[in-house]
N, C-alpha and C. Protein backbone atom coordinates (compact mmCIF):
# COMPACT_ATOMS: atom_id res chain seq x y z
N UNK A 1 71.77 58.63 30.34
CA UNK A 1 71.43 59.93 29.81
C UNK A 1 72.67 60.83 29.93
N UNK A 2 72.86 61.50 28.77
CA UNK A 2 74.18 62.69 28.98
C UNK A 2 73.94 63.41 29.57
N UNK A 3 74.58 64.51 29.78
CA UNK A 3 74.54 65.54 30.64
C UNK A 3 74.36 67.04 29.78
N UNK A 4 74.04 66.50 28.69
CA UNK A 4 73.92 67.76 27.94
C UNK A 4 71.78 67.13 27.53
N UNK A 5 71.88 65.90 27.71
CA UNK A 5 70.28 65.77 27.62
C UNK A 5 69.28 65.89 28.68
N UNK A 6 70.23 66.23 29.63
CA UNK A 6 69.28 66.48 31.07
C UNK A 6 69.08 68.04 31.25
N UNK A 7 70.20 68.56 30.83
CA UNK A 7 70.08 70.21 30.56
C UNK A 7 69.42 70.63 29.52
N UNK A 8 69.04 69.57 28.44
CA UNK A 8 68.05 70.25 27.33
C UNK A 8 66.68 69.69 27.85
N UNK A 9 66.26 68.43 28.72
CA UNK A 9 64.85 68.39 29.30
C UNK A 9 64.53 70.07 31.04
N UNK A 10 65.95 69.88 31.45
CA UNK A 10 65.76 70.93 32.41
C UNK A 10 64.97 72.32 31.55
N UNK A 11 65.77 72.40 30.35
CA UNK A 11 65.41 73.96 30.16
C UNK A 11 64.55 74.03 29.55
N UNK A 12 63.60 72.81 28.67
CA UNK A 12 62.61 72.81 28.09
C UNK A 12 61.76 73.12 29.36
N UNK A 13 61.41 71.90 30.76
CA UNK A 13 60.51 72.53 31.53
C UNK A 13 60.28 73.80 31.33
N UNK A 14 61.76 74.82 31.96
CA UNK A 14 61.76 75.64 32.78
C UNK A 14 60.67 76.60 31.27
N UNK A 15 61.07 76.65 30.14
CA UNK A 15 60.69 77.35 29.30
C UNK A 15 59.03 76.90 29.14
N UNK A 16 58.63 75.42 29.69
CA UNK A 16 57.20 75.06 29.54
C UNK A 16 56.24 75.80 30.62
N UNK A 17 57.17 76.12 31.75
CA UNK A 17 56.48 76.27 32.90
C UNK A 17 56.86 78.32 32.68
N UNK A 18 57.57 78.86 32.16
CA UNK A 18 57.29 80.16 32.15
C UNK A 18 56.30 80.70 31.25
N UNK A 19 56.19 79.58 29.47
CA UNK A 19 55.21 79.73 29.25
C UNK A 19 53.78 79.75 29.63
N UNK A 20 53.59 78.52 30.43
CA UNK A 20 52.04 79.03 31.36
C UNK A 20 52.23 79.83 32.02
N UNK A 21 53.04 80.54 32.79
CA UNK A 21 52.51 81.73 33.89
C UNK A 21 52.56 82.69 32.63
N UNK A 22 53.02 82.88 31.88
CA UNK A 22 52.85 83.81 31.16
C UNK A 22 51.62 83.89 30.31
N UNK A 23 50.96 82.73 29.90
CA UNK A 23 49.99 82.58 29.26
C UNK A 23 48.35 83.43 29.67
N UNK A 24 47.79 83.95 28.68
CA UNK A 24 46.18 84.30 28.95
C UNK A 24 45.39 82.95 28.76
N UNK A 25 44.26 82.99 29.72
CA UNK A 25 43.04 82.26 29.67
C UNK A 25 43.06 81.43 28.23
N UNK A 26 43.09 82.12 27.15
CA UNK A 26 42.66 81.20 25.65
C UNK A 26 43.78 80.71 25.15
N UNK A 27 45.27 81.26 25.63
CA UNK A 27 46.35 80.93 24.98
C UNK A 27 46.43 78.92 26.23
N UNK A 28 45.98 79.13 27.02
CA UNK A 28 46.12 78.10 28.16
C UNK A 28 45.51 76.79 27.23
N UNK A 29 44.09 77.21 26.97
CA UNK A 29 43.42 76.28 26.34
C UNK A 29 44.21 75.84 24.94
N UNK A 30 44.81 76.88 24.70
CA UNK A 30 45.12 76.24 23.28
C UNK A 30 46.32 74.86 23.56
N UNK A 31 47.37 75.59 24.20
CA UNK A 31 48.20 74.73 24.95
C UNK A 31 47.46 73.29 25.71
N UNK A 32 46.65 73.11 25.79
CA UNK A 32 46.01 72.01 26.41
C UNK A 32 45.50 71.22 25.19
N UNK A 33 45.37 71.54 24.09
CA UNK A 33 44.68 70.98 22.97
C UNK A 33 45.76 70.68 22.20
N UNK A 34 47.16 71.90 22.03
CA UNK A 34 48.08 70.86 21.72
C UNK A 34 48.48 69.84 22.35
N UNK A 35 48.76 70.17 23.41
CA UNK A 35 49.23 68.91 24.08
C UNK A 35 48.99 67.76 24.21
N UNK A 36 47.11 67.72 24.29
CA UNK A 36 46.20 66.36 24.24
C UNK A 36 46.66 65.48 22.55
N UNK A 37 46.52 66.62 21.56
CA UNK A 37 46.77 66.00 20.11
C UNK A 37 48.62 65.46 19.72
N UNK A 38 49.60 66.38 20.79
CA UNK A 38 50.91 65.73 21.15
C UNK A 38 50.70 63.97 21.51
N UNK A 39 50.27 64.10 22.40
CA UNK A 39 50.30 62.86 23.20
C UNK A 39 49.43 61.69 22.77
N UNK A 40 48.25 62.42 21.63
CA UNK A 40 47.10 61.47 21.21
C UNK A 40 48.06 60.29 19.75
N UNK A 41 49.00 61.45 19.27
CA UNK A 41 50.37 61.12 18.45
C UNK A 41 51.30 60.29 18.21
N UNK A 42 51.87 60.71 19.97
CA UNK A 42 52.73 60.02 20.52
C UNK A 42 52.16 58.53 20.78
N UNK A 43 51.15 58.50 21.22
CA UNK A 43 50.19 57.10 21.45
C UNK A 43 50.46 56.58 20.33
N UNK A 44 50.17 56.97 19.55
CA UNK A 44 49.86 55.74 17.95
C UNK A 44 50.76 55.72 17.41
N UNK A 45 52.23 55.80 17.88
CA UNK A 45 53.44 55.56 17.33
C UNK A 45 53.69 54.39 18.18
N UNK A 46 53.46 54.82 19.72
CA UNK A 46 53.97 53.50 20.77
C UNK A 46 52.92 52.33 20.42
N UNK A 47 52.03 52.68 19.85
CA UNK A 47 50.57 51.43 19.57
C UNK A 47 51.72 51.05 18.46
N UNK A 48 51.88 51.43 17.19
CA UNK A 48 52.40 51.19 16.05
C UNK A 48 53.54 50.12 16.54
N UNK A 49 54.41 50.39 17.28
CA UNK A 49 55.70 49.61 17.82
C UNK A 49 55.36 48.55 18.60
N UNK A 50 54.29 48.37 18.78
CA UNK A 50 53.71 47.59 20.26
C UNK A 50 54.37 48.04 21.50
N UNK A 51 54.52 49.04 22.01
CA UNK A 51 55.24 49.42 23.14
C UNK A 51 54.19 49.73 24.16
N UNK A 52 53.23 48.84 25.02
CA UNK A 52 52.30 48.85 25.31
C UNK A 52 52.45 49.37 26.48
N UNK A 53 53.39 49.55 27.37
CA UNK A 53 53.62 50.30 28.79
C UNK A 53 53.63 52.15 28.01
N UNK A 54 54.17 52.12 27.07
CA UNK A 54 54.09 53.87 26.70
C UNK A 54 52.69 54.30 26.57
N UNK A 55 52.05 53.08 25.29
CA UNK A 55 51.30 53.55 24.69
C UNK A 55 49.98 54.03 25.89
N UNK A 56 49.78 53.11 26.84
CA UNK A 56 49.05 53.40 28.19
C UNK A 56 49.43 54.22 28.78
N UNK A 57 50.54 55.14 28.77
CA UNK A 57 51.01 56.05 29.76
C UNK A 57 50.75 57.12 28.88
N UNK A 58 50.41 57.25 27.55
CA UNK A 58 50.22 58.34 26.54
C UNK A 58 49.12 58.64 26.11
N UNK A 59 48.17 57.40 26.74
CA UNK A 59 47.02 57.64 26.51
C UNK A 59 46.23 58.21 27.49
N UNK A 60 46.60 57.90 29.15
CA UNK A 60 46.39 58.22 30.29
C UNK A 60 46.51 59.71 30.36
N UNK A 61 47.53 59.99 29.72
CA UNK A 61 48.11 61.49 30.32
C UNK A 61 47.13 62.44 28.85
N UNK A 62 46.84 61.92 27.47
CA UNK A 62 46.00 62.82 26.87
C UNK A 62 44.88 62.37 27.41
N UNK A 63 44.08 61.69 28.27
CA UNK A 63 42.85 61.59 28.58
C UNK A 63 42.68 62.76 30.15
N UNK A 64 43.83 62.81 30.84
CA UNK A 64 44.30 63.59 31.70
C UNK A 64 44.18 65.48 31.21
N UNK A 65 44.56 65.46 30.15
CA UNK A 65 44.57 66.70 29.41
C UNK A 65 43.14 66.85 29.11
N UNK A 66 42.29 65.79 28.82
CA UNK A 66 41.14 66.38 27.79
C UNK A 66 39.70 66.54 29.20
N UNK A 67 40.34 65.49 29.94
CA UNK A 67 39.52 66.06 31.52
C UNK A 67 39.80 67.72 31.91
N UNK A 68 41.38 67.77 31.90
CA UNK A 68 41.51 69.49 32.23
C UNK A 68 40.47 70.27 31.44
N UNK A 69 39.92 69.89 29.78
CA UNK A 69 39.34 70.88 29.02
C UNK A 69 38.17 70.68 29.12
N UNK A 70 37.79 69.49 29.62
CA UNK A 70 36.08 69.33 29.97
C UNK A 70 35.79 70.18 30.96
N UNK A 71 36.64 70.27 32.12
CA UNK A 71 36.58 70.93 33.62
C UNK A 71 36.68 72.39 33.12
N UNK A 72 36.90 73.29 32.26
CA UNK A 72 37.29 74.35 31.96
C UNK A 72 36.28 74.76 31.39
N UNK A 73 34.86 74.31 30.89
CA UNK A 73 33.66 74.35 30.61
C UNK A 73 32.96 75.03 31.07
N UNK A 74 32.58 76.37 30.83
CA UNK A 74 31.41 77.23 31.61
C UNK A 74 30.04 76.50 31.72
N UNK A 75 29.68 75.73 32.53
CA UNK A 75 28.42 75.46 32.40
C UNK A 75 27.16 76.35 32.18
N UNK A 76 27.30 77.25 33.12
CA UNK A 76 25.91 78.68 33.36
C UNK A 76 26.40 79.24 32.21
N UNK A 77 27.62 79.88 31.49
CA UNK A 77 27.49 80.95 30.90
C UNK A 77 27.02 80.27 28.76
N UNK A 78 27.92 79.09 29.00
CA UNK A 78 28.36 78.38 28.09
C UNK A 78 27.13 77.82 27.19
N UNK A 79 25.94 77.83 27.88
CA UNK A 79 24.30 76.81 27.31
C UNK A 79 24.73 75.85 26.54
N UNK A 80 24.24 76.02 25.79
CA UNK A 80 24.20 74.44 24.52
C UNK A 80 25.55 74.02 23.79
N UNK A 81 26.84 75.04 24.35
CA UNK A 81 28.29 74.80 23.17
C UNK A 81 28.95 74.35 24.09
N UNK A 82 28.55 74.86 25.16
CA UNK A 82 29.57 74.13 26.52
C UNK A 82 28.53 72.55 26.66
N UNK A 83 27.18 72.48 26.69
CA UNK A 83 27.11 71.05 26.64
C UNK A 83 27.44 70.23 25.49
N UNK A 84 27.46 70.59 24.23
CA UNK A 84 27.39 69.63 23.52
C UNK A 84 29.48 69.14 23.13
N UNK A 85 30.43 70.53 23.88
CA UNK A 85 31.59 70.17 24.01
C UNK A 85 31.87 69.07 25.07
N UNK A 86 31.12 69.07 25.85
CA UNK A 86 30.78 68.08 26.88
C UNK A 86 30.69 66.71 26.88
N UNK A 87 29.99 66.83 25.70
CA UNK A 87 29.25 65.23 25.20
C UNK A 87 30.72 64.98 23.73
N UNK A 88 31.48 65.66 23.74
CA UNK A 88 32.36 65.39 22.45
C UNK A 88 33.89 65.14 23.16
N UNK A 89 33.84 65.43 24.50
CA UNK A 89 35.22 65.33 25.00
C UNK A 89 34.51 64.02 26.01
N UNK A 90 33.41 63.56 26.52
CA UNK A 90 33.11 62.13 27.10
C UNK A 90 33.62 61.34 26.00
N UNK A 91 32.76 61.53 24.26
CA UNK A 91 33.33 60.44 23.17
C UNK A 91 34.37 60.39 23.53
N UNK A 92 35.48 61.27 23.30
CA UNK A 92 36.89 61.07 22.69
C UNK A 92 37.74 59.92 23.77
N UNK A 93 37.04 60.73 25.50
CA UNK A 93 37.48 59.98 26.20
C UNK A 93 37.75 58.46 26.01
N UNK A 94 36.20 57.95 25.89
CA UNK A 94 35.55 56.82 26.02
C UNK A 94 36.26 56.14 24.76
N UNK A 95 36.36 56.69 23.36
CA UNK A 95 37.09 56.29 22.39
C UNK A 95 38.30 55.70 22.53
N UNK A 96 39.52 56.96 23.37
CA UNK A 96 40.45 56.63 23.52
C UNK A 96 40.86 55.22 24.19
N UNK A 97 39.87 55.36 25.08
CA UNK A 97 39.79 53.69 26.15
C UNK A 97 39.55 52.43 25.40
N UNK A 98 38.71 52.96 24.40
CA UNK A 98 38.42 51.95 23.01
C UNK A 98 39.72 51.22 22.74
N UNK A 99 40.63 52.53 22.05
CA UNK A 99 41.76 52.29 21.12
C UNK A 99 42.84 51.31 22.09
N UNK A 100 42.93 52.42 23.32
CA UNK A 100 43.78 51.50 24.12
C UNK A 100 43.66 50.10 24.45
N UNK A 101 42.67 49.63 24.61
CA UNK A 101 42.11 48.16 24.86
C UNK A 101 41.91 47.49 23.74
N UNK A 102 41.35 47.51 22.70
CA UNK A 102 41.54 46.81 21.57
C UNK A 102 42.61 47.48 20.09
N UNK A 103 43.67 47.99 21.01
CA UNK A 103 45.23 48.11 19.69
C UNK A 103 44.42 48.88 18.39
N UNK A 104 43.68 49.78 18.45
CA UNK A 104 43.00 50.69 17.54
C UNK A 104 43.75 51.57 17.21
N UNK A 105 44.64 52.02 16.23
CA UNK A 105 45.21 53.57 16.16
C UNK A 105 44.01 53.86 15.48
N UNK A 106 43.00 53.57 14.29
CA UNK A 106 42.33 54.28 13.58
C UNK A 106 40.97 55.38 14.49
N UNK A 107 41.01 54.26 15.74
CA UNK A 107 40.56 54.58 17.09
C UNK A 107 41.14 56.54 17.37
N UNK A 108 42.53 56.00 17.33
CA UNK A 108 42.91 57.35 18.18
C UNK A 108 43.15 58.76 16.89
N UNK A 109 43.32 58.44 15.81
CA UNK A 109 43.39 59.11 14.53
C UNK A 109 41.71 59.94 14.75
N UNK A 110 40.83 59.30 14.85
CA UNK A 110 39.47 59.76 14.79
C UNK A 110 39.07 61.08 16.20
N UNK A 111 39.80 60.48 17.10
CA UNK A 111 40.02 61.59 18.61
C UNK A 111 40.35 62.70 18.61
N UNK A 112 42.01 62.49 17.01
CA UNK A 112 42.51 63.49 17.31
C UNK A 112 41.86 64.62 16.04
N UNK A 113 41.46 63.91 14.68
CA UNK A 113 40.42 64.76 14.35
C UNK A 113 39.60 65.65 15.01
N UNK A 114 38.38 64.86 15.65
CA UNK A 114 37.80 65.56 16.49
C UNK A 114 37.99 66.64 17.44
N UNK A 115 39.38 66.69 17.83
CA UNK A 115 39.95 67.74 18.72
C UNK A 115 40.64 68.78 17.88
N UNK A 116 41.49 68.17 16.73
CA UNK A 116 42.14 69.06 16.09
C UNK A 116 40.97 70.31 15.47
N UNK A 117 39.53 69.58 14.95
CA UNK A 117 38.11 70.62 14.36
C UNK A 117 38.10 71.49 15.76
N UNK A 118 37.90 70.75 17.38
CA UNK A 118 37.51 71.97 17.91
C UNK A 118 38.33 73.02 17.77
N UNK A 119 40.17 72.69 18.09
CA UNK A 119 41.24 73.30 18.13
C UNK A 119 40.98 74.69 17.49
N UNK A 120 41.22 74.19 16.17
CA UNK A 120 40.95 75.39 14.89
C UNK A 120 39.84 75.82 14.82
N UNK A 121 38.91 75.90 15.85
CA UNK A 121 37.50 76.76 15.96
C UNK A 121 37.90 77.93 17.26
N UNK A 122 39.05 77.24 18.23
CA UNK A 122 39.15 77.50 19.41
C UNK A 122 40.52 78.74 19.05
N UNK A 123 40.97 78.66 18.11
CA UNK A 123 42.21 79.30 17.53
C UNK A 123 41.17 80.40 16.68
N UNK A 124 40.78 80.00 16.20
CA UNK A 124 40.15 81.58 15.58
C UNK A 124 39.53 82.14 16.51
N UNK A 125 38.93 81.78 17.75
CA UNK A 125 37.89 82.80 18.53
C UNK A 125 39.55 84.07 18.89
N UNK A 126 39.14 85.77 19.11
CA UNK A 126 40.23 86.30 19.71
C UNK A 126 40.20 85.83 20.95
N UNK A 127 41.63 86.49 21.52
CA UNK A 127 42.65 86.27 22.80
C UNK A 127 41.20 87.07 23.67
N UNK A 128 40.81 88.06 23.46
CA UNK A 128 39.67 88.59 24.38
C UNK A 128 38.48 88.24 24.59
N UNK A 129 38.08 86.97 24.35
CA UNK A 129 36.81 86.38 24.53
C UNK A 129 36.59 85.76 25.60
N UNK A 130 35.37 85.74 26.05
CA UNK A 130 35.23 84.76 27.32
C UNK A 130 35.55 83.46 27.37
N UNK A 131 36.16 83.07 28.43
CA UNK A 131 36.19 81.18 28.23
C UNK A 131 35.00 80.58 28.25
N UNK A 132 34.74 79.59 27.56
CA UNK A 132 33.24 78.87 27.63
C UNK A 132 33.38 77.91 28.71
């Protein structure tokens, strides 16, 4: 690795990690939904190549992300949108485990649909709304 590519991963952190402290409650979530659909991406390129040590480490870490957004779930306040987001981030999970184990991208294409619809539901609510 050069030394000019370790200073462009250093300053990306540093700029990833000032963005969350800087971030509000809904801007957080959104960031978590890109990231899951980053990595759901990144997966089905390393599936595409057969690069099967990535593609497991890309799938791990968006299944890692989409646990953060299940856990972020108001249960009490949330009723029936927080459960039935509930029952749509278990699929995707359970999907993803699909894709990974039997070499599915059409598997992980369908996940990231599914996330990208909540995304752009989750992008129009305003910055001042309650978290569900």
């Amino acid at each position: 690795m050069s030394p000019y590519s370790a200073a462009a991963r250093q300053y990306q952190q540093v700029n990833v990690q000032s963005s969350i402290v800087d971030a509000s409650p809904h801007r957080l979530i959104q960031m978590l939904f890109e990231g899951a659909l980053e990595r759901i991406a990144q997966a089905k390129g390393a599936m595409l190549r057969s690069d099967i040590a990535l593609k497991g480490e890309l799938i791990g870490k968006a299944i890692k992300i989409i646990q953060g957004l299940q856990g972020s779930l108001n249960d009490t306040d949330g009723g029936e949108l927080a459960a039935n987001l509930d029952q749509i981030y278990d699929y995707v999970i359970r999907t993803m485990i699909q894709a990974n184990r039997q070499d599915k991208p059409e598997l992980l294409d369908e996940c990231g649909r599914l996330l990208a619809e909540i995304k752009s539901a989750w992008d129009q609510i305003a910055d001042a709304s309650p978290t569900l």
